[in-house]
PDB file of N, CA and C in Angstrom:
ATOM      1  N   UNK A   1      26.440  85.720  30.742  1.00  0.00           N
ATOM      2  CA  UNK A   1      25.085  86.168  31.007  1.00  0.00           C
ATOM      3  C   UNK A   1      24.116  85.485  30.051  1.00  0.00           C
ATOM      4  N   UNK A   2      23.136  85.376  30.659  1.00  0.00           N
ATOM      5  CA  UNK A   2      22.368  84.130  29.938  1.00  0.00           C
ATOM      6  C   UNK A   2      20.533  85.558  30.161  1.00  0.00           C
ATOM      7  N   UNK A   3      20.192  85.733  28.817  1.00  0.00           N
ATOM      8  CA  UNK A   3      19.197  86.774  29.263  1.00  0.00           C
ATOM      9  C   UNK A   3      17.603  85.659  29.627  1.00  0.00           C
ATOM     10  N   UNK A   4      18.018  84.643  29.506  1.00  0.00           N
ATOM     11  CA  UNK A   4      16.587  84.049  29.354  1.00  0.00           C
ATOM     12  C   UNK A   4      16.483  83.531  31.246  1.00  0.00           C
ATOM     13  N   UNK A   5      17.347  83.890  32.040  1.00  0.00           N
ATOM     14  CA  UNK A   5      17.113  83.697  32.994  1.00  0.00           C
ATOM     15  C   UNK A   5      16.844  85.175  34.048  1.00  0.00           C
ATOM     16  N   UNK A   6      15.315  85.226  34.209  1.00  0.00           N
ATOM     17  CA  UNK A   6      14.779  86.647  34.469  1.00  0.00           C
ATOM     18  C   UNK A   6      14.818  87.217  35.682  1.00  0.00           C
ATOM     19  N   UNK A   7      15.037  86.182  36.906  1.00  0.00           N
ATOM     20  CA  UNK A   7      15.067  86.261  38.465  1.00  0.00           C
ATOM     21  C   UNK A   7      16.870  86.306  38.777  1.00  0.00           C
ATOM     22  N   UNK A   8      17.339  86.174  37.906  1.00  0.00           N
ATOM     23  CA  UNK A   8      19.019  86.570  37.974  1.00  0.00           C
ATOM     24  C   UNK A   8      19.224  88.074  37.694  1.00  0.00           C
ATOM     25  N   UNK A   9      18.487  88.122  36.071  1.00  0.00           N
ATOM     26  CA  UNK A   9      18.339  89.548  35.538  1.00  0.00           C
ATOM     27  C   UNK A   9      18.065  90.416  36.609  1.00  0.00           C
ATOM     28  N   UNK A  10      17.487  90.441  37.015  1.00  0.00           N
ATOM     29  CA  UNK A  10      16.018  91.381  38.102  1.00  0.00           C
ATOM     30  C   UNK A  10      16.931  92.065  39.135  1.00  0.00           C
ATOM     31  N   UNK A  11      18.118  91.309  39.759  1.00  0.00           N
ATOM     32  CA  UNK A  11      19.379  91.607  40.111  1.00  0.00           C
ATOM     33  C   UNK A  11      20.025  93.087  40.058  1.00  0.00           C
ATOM     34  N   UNK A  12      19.705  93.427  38.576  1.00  0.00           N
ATOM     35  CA  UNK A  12      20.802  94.595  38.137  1.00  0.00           C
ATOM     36  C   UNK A  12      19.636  95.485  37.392  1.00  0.00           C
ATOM     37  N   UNK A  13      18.484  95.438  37.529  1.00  0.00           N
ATOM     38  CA  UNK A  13      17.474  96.288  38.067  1.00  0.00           C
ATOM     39  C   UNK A  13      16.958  97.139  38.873  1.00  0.00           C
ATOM     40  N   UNK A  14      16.538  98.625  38.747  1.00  0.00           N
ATOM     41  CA  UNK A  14      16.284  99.172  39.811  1.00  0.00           C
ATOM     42  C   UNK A  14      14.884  98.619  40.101  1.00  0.00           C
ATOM     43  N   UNK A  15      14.053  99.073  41.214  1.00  0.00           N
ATOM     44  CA  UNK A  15      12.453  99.289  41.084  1.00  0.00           C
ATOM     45  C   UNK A  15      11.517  99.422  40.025  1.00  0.00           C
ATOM     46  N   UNK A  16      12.456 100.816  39.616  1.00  0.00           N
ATOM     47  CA  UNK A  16      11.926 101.768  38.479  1.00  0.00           C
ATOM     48  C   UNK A  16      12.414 100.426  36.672  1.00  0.00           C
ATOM     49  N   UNK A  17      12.705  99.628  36.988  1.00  0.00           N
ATOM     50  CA  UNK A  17      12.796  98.726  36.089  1.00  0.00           C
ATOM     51  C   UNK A  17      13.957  99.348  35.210  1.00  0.00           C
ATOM     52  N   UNK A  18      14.989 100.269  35.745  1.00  0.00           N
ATOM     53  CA  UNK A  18      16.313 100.860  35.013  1.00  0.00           C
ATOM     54  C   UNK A  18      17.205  99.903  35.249  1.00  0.00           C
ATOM     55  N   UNK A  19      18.219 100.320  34.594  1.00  0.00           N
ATOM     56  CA  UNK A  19      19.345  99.090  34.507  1.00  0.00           C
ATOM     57  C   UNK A  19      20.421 100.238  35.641  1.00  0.00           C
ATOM     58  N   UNK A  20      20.929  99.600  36.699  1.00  0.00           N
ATOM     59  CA  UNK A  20      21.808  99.743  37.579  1.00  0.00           C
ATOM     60  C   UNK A  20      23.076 100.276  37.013  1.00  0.00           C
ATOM     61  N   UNK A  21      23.575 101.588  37.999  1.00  0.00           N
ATOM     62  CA  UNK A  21      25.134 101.588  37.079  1.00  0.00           C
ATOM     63  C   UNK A  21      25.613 100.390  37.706  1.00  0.00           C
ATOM     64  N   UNK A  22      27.282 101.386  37.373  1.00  0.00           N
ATOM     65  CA  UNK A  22      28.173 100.234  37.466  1.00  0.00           C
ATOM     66  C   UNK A  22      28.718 100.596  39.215  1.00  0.00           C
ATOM     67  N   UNK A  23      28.553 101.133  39.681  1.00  0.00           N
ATOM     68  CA  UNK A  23      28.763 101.505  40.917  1.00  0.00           C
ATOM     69  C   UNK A  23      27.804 100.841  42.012  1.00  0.00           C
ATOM     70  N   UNK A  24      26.647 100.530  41.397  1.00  0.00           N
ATOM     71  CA  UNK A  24      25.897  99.740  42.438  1.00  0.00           C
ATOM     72  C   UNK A  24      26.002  98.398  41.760  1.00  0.00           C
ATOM     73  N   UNK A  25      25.906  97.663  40.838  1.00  0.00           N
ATOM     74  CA  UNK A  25      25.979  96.852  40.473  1.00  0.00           C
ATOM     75  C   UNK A  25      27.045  95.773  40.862  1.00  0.00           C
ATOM     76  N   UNK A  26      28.055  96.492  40.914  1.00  0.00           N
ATOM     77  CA  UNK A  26      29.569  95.911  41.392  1.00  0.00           C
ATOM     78  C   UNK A  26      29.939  94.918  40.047  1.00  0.00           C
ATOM     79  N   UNK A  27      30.005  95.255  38.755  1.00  0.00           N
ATOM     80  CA  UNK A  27      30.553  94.819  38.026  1.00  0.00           C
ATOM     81  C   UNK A  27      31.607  95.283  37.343  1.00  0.00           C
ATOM     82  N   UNK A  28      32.453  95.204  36.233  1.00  0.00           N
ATOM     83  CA  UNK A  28      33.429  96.121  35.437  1.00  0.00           C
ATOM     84  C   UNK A  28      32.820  96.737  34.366  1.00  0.00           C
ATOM     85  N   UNK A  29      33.450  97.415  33.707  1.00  0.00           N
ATOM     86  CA  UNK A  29      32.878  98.062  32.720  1.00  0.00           C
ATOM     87  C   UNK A  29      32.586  97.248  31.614  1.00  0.00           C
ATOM     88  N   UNK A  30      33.342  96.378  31.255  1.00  0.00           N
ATOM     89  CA  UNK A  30      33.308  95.185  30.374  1.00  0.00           C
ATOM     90  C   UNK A  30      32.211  94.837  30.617  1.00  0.00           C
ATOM     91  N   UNK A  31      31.869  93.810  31.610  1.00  0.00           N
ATOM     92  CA  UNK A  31      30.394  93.244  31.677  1.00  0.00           C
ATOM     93  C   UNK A  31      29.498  93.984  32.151  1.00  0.00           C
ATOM     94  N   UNK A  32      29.281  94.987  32.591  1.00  0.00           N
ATOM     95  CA  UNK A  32      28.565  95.835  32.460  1.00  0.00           C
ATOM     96  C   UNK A  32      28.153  95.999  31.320  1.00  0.00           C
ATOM     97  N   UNK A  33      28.641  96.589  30.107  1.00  0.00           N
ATOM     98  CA  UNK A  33      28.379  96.272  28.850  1.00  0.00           C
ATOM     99  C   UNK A  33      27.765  95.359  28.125  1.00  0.00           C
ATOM    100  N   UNK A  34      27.880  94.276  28.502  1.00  0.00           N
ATOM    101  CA  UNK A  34      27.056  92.742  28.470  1.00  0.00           C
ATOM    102  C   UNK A  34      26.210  92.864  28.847  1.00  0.00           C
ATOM    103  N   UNK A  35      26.344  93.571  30.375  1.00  0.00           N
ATOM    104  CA  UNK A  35      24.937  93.106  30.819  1.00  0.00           C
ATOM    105  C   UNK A  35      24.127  93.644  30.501  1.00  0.00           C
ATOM    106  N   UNK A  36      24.492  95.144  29.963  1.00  0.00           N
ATOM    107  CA  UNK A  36      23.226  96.242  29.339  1.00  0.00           C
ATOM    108  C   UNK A  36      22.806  95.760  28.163  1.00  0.00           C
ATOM    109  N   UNK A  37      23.290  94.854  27.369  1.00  0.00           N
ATOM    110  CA  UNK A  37      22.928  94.532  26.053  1.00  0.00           C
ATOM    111  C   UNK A  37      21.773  93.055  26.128  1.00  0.00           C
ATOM    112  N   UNK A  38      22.767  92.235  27.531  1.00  0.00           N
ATOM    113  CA  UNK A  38      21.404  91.032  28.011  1.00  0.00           C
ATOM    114  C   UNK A  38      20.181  91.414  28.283  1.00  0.00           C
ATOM    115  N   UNK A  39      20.487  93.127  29.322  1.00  0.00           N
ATOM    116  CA  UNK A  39      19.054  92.928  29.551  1.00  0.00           C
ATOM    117  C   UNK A  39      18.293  93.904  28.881  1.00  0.00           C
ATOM    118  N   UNK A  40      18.456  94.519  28.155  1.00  0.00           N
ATOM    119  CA  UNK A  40      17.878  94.588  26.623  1.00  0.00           C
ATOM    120  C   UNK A  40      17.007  93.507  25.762  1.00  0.00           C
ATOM    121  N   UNK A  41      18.050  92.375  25.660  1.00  0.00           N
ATOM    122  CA  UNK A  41      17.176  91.641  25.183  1.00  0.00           C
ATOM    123  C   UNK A  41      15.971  90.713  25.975  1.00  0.00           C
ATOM    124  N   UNK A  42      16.313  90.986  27.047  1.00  0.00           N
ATOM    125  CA  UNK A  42      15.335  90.053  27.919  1.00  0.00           C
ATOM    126  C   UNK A  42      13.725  91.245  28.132  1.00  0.00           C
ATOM    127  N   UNK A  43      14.637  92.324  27.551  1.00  0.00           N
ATOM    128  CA  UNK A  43      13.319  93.214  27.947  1.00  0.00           C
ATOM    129  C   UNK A  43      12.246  92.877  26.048  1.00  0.00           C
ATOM    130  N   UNK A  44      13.046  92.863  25.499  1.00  0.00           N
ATOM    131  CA  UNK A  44      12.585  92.529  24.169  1.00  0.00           C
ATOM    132  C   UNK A  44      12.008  91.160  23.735  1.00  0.00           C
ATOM    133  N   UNK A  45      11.749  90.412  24.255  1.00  0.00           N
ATOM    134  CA  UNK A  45      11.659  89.110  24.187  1.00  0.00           C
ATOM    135  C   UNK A  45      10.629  89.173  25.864  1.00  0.00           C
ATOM    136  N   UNK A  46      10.076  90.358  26.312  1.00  0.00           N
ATOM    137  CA  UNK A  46       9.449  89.910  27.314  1.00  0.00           C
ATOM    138  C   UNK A  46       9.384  89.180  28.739  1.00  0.00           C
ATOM    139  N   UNK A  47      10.615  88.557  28.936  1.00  0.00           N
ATOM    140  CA  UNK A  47      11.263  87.992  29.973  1.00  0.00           C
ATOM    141  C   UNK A  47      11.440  89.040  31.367  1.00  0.00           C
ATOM    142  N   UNK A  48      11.515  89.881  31.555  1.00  0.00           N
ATOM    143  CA  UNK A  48      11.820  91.266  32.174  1.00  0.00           C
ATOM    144  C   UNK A  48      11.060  92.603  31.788  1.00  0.00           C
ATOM    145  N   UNK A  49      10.502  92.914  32.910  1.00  0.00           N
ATOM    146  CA  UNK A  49       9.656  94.258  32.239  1.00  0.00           C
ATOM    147  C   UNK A  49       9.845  95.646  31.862  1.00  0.00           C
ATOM    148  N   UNK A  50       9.625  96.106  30.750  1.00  0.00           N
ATOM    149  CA  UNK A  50      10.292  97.157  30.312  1.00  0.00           C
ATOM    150  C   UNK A  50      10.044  98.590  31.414  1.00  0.00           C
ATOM    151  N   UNK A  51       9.691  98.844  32.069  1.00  0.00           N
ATOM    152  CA  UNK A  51       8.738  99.986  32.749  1.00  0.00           C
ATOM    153  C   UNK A  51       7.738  98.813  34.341  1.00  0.00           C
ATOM    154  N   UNK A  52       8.222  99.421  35.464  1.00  0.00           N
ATOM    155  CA  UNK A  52       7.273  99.046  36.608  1.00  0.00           C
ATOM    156  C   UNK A  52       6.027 100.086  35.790  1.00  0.00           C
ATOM    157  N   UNK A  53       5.074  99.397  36.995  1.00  0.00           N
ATOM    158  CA  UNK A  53       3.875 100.573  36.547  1.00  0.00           C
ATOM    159  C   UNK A  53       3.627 101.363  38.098  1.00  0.00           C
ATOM    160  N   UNK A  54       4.119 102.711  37.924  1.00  0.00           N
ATOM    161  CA  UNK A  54       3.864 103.520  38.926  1.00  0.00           C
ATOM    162  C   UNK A  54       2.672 103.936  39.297  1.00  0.00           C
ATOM    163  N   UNK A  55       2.714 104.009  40.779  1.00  0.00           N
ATOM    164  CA  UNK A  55       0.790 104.315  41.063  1.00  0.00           C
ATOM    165  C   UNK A  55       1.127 105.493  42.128  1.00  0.00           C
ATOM    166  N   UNK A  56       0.707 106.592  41.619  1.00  0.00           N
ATOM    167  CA  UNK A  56       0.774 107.632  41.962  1.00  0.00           C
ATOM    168  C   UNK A  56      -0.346 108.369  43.161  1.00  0.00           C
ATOM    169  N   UNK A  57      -0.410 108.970  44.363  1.00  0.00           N
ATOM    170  CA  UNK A  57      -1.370 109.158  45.163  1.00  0.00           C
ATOM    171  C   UNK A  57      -1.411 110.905  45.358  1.00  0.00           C
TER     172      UNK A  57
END
């Protein structure tokens, strides 16, 4: 997993800009683990957005 690539990331994202379990994701628990820690940093480094912005009616 490479976090600096953000349209791969976006992947294992909900809407709500949450990180996907592992049940929808279709990964193992292992990289799953990875991947929660990649996209962490991609959220930290700005690459990926921490929070959609909800618009409420």
């Amino acid at each position: 997993m490479d976090y600096h690539d953000g349209r791969m990331l976006r992947r294992y994202i909900s809407d709500t800009a949450k990180i996907l379990p592992r049940r929808r994701s279709g990964v193992c628990a292992k990289h799953q683990r990875r991947l929660a820690v990649t996209l962490k940093r991609a959220r930290m480094l700005a690459i990926i957005p921490i929070t959609e912005k909800l618009v409420r009616k």
